[in-house]
C-alpha atoms as a PDB file:
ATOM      1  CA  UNK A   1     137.526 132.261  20.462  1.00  0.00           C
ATOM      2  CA  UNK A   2     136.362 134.547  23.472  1.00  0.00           C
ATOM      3  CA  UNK A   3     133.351 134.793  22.556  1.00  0.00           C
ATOM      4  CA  UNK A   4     133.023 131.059  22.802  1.00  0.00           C
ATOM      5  CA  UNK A   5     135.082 130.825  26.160  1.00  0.00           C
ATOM      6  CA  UNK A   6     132.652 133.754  27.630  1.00  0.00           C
ATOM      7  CA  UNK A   7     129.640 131.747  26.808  1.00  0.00           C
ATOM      8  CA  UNK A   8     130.664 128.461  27.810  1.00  0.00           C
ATOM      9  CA  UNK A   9     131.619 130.082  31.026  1.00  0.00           C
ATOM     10  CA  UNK A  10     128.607 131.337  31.210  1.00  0.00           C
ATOM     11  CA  UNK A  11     126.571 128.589  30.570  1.00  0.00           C
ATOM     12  CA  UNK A  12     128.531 126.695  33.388  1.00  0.00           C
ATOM     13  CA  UNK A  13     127.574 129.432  35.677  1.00  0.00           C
ATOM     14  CA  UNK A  14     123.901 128.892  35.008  1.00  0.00           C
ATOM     15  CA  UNK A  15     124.289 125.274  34.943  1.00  0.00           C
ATOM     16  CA  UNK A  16     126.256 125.597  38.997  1.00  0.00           C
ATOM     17  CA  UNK A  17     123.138 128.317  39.571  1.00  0.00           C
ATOM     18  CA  UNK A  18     121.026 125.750  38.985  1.00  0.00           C
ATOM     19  CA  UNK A  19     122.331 122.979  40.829  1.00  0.00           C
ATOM     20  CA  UNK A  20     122.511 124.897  43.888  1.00  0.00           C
ATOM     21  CA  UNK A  21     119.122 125.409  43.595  1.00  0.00           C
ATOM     22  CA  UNK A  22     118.334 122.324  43.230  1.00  0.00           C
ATOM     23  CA  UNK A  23     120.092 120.916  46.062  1.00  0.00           C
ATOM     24  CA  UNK A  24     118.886 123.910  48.217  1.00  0.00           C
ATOM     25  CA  UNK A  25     115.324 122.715  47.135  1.00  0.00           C
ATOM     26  CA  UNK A  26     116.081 118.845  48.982  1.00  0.00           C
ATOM     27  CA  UNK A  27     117.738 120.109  51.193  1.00  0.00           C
ATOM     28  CA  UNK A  28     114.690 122.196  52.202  1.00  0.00           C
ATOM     29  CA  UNK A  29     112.517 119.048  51.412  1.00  0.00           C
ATOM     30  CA  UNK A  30     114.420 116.810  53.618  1.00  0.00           C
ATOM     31  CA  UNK A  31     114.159 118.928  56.284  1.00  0.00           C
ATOM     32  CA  UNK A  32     110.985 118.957  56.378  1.00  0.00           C
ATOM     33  CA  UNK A  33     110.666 115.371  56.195  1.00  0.00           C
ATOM     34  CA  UNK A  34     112.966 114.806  58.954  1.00  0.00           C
ATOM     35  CA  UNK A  35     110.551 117.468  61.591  1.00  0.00           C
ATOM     36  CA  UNK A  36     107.610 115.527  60.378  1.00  0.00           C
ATOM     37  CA  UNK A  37     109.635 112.387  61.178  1.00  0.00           C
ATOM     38  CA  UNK A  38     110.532 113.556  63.998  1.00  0.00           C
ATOM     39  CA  UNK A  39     107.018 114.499  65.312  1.00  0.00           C
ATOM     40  CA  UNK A  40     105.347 111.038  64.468  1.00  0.00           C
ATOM     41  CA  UNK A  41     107.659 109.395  66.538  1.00  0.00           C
ATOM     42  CA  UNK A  42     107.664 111.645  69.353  1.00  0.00           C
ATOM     43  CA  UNK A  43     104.021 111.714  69.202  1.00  0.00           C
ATOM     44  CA  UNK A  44     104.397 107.498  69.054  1.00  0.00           C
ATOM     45  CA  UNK A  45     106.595 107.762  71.919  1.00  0.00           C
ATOM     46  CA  UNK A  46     104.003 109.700  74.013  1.00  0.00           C
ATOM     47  CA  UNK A  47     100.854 108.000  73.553  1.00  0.00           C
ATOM     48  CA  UNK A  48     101.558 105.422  75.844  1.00  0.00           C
ATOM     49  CA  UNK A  49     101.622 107.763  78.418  1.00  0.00           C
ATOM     50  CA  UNK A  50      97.756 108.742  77.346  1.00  0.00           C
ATOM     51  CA  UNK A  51      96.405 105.652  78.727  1.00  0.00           C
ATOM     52  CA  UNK A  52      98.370 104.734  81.923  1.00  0.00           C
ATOM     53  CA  UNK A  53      97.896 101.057  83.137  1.00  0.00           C
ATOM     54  CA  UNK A  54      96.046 100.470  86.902  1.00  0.00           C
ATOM     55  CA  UNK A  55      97.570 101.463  89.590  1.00  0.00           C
ATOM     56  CA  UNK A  56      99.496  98.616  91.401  1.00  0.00           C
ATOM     57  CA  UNK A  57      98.520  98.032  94.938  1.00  0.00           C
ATOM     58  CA  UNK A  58     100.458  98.978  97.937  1.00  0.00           C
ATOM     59  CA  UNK A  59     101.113  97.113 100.712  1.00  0.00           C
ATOM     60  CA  UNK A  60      99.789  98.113 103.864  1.00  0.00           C
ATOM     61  CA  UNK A  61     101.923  96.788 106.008  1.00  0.00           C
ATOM     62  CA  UNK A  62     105.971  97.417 106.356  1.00  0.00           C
ATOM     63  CA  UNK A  63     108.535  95.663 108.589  1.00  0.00           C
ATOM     64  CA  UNK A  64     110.274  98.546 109.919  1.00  0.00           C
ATOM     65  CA  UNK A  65     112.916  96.926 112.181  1.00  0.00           C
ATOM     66  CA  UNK A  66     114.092  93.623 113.801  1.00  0.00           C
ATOM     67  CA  UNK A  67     114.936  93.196 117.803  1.00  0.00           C
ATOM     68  CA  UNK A  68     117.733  91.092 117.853  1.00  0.00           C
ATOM     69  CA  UNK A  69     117.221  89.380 121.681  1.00  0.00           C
ATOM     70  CA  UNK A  70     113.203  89.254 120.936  1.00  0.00           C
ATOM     71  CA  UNK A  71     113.630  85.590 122.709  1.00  0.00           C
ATOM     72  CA  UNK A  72     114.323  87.333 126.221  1.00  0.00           C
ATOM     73  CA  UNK A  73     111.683  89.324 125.644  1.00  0.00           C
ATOM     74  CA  UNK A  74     109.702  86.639 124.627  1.00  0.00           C
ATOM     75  CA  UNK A  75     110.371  84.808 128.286  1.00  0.00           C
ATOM     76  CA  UNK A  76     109.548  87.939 130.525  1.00  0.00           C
ATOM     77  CA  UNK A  77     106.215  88.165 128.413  1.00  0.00           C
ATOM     78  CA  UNK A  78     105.471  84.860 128.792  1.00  0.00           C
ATOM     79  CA  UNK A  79     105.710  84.758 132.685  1.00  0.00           C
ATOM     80  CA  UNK A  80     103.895  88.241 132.619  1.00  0.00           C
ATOM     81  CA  UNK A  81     100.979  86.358 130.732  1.00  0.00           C
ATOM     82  CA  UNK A  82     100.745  83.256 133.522  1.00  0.00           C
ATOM     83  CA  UNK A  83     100.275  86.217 135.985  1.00  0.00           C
ATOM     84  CA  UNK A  84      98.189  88.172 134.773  1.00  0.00           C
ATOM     85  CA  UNK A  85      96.569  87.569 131.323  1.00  0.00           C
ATOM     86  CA  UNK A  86      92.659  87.112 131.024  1.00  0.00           C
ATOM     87  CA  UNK A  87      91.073  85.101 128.028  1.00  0.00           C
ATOM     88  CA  UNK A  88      90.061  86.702 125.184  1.00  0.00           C
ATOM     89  CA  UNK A  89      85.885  87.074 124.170  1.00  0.00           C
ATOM     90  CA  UNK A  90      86.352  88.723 120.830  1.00  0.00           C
ATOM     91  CA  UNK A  91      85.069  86.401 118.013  1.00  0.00           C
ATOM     92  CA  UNK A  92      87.735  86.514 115.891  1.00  0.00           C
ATOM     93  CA  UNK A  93      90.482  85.538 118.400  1.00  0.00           C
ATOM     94  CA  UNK A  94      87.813  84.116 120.922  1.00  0.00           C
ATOM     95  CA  UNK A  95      90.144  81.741 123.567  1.00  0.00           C
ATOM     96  CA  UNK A  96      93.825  82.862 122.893  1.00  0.00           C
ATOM     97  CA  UNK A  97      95.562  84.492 126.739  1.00  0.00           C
ATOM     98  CA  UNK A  98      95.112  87.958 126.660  1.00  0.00           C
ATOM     99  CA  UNK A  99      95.926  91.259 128.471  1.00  0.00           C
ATOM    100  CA  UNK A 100      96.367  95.157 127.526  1.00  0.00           C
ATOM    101  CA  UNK A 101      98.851  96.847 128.891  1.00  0.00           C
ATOM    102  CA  UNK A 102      98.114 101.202 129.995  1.00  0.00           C
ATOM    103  CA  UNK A 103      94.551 100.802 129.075  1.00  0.00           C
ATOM    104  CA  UNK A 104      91.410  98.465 127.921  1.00  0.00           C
ATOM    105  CA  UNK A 105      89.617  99.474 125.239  1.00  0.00           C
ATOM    106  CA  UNK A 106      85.691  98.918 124.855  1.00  0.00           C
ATOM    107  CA  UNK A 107      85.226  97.640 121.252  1.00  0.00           C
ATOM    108  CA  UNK A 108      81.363  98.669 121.732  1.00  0.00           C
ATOM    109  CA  UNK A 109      81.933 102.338 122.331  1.00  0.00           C
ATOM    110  CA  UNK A 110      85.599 103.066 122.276  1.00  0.00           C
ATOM    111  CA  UNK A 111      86.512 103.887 125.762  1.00  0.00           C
ATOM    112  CA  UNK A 112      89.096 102.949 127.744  1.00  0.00           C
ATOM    113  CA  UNK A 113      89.909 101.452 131.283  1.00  0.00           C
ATOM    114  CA  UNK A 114      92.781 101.262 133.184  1.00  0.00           C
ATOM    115  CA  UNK A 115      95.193  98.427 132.166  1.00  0.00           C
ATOM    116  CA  UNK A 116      98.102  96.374 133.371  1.00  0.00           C
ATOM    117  CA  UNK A 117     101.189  98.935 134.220  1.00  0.00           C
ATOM    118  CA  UNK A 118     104.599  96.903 133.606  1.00  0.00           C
ATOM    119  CA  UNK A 119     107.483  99.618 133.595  1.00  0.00           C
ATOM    120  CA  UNK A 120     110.044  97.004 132.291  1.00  0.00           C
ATOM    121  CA  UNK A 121     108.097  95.991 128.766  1.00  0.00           C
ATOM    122  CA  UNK A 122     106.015  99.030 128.088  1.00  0.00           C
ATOM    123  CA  UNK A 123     109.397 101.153 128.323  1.00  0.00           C
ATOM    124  CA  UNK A 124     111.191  99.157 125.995  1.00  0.00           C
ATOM    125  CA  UNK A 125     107.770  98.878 123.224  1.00  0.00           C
ATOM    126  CA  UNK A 126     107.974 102.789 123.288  1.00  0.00           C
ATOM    127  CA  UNK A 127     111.290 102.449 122.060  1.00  0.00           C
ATOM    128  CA  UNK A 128     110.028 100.142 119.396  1.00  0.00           C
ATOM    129  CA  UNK A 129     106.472 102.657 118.909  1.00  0.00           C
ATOM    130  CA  UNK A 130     107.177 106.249 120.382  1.00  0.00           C
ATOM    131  CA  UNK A 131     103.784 107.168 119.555  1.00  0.00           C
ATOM    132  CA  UNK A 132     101.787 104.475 120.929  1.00  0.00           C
ATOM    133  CA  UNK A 133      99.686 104.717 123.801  1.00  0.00           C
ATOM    134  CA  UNK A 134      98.346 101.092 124.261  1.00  0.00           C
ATOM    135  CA  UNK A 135      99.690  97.628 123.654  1.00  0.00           C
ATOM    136  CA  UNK A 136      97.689  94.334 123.817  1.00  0.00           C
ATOM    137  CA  UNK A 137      99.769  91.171 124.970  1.00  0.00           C
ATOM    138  CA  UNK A 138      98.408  87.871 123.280  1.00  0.00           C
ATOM    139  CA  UNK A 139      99.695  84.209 123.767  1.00  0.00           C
ATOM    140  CA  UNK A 140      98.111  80.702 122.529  1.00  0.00           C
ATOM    141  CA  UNK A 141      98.096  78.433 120.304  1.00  0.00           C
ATOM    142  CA  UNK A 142      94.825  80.368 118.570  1.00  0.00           C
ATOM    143  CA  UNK A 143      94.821  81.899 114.810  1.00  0.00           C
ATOM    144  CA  UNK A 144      93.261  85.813 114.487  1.00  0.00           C
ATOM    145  CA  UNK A 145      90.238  85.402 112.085  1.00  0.00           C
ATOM    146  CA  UNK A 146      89.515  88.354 109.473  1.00  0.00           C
ATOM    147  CA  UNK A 147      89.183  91.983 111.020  1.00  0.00           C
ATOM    148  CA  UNK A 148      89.338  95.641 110.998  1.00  0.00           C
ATOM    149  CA  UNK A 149      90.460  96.936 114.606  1.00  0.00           C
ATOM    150  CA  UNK A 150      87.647  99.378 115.927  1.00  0.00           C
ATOM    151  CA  UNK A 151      87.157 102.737 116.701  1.00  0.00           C
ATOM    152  CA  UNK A 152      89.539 102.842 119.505  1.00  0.00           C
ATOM    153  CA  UNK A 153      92.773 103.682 118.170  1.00  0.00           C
ATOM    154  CA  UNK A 154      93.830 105.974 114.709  1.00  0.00           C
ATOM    155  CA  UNK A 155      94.628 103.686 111.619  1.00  0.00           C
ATOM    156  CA  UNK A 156      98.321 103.673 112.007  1.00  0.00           C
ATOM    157  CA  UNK A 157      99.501 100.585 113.976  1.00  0.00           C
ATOM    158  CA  UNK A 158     102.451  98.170 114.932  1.00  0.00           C
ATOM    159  CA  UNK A 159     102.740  94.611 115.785  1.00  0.00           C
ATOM    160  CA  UNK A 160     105.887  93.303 117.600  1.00  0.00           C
ATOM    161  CA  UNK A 161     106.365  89.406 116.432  1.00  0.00           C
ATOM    162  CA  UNK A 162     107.432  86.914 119.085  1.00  0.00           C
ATOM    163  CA  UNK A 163     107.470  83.904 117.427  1.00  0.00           C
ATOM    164  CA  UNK A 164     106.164  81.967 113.965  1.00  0.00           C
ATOM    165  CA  UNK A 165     103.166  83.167 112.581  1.00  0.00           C
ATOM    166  CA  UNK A 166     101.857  84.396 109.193  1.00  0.00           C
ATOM    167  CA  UNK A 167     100.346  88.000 109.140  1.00  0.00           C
ATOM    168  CA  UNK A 168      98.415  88.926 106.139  1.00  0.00           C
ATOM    169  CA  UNK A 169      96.618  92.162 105.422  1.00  0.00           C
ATOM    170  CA  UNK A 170      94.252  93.136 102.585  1.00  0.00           C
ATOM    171  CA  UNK A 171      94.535  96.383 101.046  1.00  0.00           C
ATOM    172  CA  UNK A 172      92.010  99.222 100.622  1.00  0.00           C
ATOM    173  CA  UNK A 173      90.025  98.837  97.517  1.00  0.00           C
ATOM    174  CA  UNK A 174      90.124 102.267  95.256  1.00  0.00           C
ATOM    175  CA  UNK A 175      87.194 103.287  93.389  1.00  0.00           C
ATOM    176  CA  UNK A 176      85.956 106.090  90.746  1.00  0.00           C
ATOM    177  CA  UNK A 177      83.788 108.534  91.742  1.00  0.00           C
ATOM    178  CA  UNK A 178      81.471 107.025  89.496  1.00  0.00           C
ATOM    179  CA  UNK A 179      81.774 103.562  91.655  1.00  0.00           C
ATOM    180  CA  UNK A 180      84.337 101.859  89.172  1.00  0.00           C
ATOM    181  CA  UNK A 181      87.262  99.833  90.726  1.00  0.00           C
ATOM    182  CA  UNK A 182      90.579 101.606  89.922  1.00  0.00           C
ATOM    183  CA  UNK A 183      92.903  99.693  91.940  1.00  0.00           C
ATOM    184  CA  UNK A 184      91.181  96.397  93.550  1.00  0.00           C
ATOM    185  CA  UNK A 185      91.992  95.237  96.797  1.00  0.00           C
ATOM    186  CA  UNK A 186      95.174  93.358  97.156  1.00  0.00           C
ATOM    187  CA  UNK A 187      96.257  90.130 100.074  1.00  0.00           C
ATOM    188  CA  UNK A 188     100.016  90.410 101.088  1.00  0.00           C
ATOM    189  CA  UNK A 189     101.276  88.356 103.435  1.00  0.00           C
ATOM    190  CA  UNK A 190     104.199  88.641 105.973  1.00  0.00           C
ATOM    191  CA  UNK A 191     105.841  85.252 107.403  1.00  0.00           C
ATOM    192  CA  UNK A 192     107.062  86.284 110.734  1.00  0.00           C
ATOM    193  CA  UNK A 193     109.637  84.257 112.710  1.00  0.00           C
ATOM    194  CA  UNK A 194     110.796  85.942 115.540  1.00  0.00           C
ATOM    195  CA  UNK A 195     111.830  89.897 116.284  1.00  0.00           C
ATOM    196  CA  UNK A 196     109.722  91.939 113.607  1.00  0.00           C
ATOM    197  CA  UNK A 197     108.143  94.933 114.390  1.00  0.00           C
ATOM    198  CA  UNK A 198     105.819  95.721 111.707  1.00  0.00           C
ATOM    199  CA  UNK A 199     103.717  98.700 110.972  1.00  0.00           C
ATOM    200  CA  UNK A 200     100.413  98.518 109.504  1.00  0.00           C
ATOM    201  CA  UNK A 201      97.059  99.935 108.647  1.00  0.00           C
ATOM    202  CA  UNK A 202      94.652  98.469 111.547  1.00  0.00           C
ATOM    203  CA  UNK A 203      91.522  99.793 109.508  1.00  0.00           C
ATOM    204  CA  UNK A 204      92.446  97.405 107.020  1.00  0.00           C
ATOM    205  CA  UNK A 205      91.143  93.631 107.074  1.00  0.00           C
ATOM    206  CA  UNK A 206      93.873  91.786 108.647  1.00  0.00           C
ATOM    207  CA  UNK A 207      94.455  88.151 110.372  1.00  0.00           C
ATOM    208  CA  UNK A 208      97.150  85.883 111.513  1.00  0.00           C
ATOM    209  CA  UNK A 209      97.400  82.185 110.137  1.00  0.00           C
ATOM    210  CA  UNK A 210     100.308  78.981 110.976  1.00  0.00           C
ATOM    211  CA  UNK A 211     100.602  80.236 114.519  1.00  0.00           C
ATOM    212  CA  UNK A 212     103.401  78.723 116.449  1.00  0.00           C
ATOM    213  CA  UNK A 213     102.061  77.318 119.744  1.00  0.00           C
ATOM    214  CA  UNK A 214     104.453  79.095 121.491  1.00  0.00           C
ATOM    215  CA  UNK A 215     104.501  82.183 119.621  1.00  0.00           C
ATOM    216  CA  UNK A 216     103.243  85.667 121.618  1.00  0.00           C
ATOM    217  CA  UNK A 217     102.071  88.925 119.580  1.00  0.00           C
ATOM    218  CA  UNK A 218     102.482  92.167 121.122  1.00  0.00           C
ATOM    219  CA  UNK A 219      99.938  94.899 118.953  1.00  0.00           C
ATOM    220  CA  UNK A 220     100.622  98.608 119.825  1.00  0.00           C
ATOM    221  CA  UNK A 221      97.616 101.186 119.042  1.00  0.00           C
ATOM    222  CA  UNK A 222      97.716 105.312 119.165  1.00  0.00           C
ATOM    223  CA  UNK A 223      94.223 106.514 121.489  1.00  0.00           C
ATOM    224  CA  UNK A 224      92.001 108.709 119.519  1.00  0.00           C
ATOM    225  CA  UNK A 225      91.230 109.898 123.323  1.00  0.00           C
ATOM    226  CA  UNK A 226      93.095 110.602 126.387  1.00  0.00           C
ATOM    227  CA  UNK A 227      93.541 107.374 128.406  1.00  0.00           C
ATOM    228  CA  UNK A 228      92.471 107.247 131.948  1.00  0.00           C
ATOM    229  CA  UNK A 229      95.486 107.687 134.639  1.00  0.00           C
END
């Protein structure tokens, strides 16, 4: 009757040894399926990120702040422009009142004059443009055709709304060294009202459209050279 106990025992034993082998073998198994689970899908996961979609294009332009009493400044401008604007001969703004305030550029050969000193307005547009050195006055019922401002002035510029107009801007067009288009040029467009003060990339084509009849744009410009006293 031992005996028999002893080897059914025993047999058990084996029978448990085996088992646990067993399970140790899928549990080995499934842990290696699981790892090579998890791998595909990270790998899934990360392939998008292999072949990135075109850039989106930025805007050139920003509004950066809104005068509040722009209509007061509005009126002094005004009255400064029956004084003492001139009319403009650049094709694409030709007729619209016109005058620059600190200095004149030369759109030929980027040299300055002296130009209209007003301590009152040019005072308060360097609070609005610390940096600028040059501000052109504009009036008239006359829309701003397609243009890149010229050599005068560095790339970074502002325009002080005073009135309705539309101001759109076209953005640089990125290319491949190899002359593919990566991002292509972009129009965005800005509908101005009164008060903006928007900064934008004057090397950029840019024009004004729907302009009020009584609306008067003041554009502020940083000298690449020292302006004459």
């Amino acid at each position: 009757m031992a005996v028999t106990t002893w080897c059914f025992r025993r047999a058990e034993w084996g029978f448990l040894i085996l088992r646990s082998i067993q399970l140790g073998r899928l549990l080995f198994s499934e842990s290696i399926r699981l790892r090579v689970s998890v791998l595909v899908n990270f790998n899934v996961l990360t392939i998008p990120t292999l072949s990135l979609p075109s850039p989106v294009a930025t805007s050139p332009a920003q509004i950066i702040r809104t005068v509040s009493n722009w209509q007061e400044v509005a009126e002094y401008t005004r009255n400064l422009l029956t004084t003492k604007a001139g009319i403009e001969t650049a094709q694409c703004a030709r007729g619209r009142q016109n005058l620059w305030l600190q200095a004149e550029p030369n759109y030929a050969n980027g040299t300055y004059t002296s130009g209209v000193k007003d301590d009152r307005l040019w005072t308060f547009l360097k609070r609005l443009a610390p940096s600028a050195d040059l501000a052109q006055v504009f009036g008239g019922n006359v829309a701003i055709g397609w243009h890149r401002d010229a050599a005068y002035a560095y790339s970074k510029a502002w325009l002080f709304a005073l009135g309705k107009s539309t101001f759109q801007i076209e953005s640089r067009e990125i290319k491949s060294r190899q002359g593919e288009i990566i991002t292509p040029s972009e129009v965005f467009s800005f509908d101005l009202n009164g008060g903006e003060l928007l900064q934008f990339d004057c090397k950029c084509r840019h024009r004004a459209t729907n302009v009020d009849p009584q609306r008067i744009g003041i554009g502020l410009w940083s000298a690449k050279i020292p302006l004459p006293v």
